[in-house]
N, C-alpha and C. Protein backbone atom coordinates (compact mmCIF):
# COMPACT_ATOMS: atom_id res chain seq x y z
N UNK A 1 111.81 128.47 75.55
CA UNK A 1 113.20 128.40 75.12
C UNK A 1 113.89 127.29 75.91
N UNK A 2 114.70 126.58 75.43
CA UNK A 2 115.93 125.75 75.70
C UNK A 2 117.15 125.90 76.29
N UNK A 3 116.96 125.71 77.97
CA UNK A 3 118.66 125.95 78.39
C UNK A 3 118.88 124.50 79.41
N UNK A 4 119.98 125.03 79.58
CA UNK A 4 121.04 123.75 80.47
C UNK A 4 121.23 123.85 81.88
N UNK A 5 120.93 123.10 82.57
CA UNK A 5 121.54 123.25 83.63
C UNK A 5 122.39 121.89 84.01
N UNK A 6 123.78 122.50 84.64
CA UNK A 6 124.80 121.46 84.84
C UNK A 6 125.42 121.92 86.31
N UNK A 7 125.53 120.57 86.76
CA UNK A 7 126.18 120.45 88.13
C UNK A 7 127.31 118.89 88.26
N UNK A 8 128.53 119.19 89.00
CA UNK A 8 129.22 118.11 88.60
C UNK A 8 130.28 117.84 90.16
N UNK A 9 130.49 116.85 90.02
CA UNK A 9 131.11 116.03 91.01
C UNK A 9 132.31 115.32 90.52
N UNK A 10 133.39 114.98 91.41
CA UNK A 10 134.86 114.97 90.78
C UNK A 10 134.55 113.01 89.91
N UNK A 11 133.22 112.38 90.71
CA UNK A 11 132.95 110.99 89.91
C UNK A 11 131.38 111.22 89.37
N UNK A 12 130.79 112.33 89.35
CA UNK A 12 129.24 112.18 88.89
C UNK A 12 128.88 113.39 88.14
N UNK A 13 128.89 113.96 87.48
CA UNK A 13 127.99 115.39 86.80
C UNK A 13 126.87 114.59 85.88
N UNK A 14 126.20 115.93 85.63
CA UNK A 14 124.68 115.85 85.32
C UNK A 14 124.41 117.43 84.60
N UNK A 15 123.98 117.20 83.45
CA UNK A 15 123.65 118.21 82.51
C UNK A 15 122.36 117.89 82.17
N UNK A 16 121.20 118.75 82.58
CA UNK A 16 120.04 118.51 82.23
C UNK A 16 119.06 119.78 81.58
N UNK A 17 118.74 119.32 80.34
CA UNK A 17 117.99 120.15 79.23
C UNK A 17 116.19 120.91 79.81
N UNK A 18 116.40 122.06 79.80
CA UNK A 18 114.58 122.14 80.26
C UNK A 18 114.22 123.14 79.37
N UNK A 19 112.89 122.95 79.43
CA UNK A 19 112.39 124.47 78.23
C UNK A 19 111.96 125.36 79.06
N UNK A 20 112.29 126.81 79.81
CA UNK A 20 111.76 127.37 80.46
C UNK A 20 111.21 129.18 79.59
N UNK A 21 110.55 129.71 80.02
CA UNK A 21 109.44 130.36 79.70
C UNK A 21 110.25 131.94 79.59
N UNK A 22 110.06 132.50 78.06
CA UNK A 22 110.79 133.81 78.31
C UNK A 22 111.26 134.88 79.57
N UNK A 23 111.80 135.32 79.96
CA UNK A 23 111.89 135.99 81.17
C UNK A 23 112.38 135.52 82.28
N UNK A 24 112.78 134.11 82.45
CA UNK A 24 113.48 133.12 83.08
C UNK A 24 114.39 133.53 83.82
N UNK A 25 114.85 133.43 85.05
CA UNK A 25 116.04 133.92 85.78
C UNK A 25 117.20 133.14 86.41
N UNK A 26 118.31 133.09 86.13
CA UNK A 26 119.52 131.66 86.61
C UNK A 26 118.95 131.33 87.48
N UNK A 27 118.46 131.71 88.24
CA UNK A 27 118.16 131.05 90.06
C UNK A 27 116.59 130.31 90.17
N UNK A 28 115.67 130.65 88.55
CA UNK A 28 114.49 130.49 88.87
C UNK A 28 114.61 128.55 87.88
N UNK A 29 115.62 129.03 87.01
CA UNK A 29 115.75 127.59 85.92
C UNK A 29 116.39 126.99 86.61
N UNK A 30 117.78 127.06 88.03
CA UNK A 30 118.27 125.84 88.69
C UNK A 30 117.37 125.21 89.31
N UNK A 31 116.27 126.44 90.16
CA UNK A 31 115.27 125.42 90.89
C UNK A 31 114.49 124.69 90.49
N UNK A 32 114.23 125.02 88.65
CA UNK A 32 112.75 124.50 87.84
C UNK A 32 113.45 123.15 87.11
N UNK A 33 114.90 123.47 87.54
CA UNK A 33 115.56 121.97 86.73
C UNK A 33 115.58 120.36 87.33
N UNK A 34 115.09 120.37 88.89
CA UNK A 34 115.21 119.48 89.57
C UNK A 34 116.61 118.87 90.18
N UNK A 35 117.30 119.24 89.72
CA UNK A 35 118.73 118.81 89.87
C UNK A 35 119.02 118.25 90.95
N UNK A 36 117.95 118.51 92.25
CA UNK A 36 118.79 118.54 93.74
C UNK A 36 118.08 116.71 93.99
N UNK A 37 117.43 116.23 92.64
CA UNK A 37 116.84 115.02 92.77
C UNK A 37 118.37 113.86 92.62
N UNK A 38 119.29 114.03 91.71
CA UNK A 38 120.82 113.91 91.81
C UNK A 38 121.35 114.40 92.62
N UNK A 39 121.43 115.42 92.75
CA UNK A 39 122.38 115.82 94.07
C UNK A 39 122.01 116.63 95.42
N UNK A 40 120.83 116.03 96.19
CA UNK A 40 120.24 116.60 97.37
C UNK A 40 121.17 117.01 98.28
N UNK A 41 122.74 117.32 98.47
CA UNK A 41 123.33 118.29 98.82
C UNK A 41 123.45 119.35 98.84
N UNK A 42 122.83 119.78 97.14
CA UNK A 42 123.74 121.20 97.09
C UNK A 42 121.88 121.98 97.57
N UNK A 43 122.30 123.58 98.27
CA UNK A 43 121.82 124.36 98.40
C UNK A 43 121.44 125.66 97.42
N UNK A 44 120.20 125.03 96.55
CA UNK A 44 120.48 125.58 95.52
C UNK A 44 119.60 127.15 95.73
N UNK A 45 119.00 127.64 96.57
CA UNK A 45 119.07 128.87 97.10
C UNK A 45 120.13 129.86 97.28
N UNK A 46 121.53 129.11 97.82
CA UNK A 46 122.65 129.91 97.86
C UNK A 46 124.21 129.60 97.57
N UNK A 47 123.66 128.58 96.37
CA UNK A 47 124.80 128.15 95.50
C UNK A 47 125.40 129.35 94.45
N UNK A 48 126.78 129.36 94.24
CA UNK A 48 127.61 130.01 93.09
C UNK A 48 126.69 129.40 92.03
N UNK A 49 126.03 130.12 90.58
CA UNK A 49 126.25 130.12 89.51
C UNK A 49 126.93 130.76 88.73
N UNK A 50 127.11 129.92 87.46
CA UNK A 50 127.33 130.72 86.60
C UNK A 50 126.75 130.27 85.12
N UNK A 51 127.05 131.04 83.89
CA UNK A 51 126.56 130.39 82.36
C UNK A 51 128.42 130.36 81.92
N UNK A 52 128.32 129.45 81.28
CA UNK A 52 129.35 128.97 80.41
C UNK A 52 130.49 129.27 81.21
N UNK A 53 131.03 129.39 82.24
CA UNK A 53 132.66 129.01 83.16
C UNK A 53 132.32 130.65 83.93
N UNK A 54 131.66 131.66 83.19
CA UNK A 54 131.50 133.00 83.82
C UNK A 54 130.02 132.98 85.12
N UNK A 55 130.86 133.15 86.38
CA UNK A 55 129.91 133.42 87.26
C UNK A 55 128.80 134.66 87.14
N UNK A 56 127.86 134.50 87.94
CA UNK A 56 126.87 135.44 87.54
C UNK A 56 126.58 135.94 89.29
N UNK A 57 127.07 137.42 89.62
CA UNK A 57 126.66 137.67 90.54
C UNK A 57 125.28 137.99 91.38
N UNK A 58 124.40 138.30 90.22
CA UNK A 58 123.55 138.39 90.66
C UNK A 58 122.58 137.20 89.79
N UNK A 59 122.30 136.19 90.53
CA UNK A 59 121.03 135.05 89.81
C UNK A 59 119.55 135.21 89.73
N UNK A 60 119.24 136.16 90.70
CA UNK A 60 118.00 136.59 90.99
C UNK A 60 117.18 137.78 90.01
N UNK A 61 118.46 137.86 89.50
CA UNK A 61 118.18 139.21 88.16
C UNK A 61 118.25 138.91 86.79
N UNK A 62 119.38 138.19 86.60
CA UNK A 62 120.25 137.94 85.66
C UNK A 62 119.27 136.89 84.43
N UNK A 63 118.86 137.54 83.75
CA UNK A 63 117.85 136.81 82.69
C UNK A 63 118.46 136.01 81.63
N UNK A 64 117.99 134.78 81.62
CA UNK A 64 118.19 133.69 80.59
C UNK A 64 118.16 134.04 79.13
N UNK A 65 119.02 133.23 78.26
CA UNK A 65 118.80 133.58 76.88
C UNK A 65 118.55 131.80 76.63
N UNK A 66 117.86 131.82 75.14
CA UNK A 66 117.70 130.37 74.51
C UNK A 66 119.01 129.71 74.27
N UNK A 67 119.22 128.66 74.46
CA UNK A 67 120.76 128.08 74.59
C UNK A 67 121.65 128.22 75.65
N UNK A 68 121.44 128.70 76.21
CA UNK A 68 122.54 129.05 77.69
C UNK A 68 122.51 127.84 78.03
N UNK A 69 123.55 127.63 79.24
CA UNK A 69 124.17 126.50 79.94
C UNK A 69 124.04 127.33 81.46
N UNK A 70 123.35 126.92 82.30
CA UNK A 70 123.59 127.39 83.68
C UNK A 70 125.01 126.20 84.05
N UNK A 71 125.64 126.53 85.02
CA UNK A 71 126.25 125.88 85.87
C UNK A 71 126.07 126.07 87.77
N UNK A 72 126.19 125.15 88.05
CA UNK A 72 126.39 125.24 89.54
C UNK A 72 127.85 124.92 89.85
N UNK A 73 128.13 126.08 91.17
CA UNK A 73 129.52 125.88 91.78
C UNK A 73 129.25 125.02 93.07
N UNK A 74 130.52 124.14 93.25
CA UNK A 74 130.68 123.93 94.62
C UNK A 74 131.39 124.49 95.26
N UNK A 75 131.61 124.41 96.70
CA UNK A 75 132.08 125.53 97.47
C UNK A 75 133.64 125.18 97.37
N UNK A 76 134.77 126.03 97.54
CA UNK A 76 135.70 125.99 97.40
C UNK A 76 135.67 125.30 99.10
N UNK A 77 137.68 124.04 98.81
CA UNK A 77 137.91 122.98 99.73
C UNK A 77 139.13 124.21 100.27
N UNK A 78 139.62 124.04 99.40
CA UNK A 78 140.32 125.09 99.91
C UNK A 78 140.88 126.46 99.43
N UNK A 79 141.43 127.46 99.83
CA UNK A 79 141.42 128.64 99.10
C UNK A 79 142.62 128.22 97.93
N UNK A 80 142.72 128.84 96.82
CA UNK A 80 143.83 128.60 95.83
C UNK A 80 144.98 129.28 96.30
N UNK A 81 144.67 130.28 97.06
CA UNK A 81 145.67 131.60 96.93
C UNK A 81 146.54 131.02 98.02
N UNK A 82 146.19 130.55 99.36
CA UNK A 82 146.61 129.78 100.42
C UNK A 82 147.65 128.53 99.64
N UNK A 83 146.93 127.87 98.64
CA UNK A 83 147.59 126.50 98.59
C UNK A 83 149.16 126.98 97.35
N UNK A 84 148.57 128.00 97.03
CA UNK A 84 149.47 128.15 96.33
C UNK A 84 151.32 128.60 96.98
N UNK A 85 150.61 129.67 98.03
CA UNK A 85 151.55 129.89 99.27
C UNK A 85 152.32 129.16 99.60
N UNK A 86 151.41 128.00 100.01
CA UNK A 86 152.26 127.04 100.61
C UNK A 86 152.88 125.91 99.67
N UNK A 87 152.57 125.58 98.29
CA UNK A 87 153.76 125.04 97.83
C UNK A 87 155.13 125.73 97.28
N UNK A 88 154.86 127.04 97.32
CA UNK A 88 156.17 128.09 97.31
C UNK A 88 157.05 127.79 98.30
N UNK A 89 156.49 128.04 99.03
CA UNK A 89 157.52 127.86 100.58
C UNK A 89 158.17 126.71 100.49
N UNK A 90 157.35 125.42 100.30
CA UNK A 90 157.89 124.32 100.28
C UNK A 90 158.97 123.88 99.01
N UNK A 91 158.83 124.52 98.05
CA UNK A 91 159.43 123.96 97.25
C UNK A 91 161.01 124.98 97.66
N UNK A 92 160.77 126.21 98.20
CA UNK A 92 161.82 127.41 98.43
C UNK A 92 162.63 126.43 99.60
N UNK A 93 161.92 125.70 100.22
CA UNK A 93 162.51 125.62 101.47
C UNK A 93 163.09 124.20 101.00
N UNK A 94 162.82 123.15 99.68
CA UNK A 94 163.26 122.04 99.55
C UNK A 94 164.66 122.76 98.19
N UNK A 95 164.88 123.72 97.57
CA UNK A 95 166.05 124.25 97.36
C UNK A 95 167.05 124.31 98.20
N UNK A 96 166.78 125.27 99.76
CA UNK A 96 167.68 125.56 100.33
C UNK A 96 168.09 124.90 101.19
N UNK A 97 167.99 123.01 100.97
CA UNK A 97 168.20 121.91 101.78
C UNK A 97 169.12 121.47 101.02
């Protein structure tokens, strides 16, 4: 069967097609995809996946269908919930100026 694996960078992504073998597992098709030949950064042992924008908590279990799209996450720069905080404040605090 036919799936995807995609990994991307804010100037480089890479979507690459492989045929892997019924019974296939997210974690077994990122490693069988080569990917880390583009991007020898990522740690693809204990990288976030997911298929189609939905993370997959468990990769080691989680069995492939024909057509899927794996994705790889990168690690969050910074938290959202934090940044969000802080342009509240700032914008609260550029009102009461």
């Amino acid at each position: 069967m036919v799936v995807e694996v995609a990994y991307a960078l804010p100037h480089k992504q890479k979507i690459l097609s492989l045929t892997v073998n019924e019974g296939t597992t997210v974690r077994q098709a990122v490693l069988a995809s080569g990917i880390e030949e583009h991007f020898p950064e990522v740690d693809l042992q204990n990288c976030a996946v997911g298929i189609f924008g939905k993370g997959v908590p468990k990769p080691d279990e989680r069995v492939l269908n024909s057509g899927e799209r794996v994705e790889i996450y990168r690690p969050l720069i910074a938290d959202p919930k934090e940044v969000r905080k802080q342009r509240a404040a700032k914008n609260k605090a550029a009102k009461e100026a």
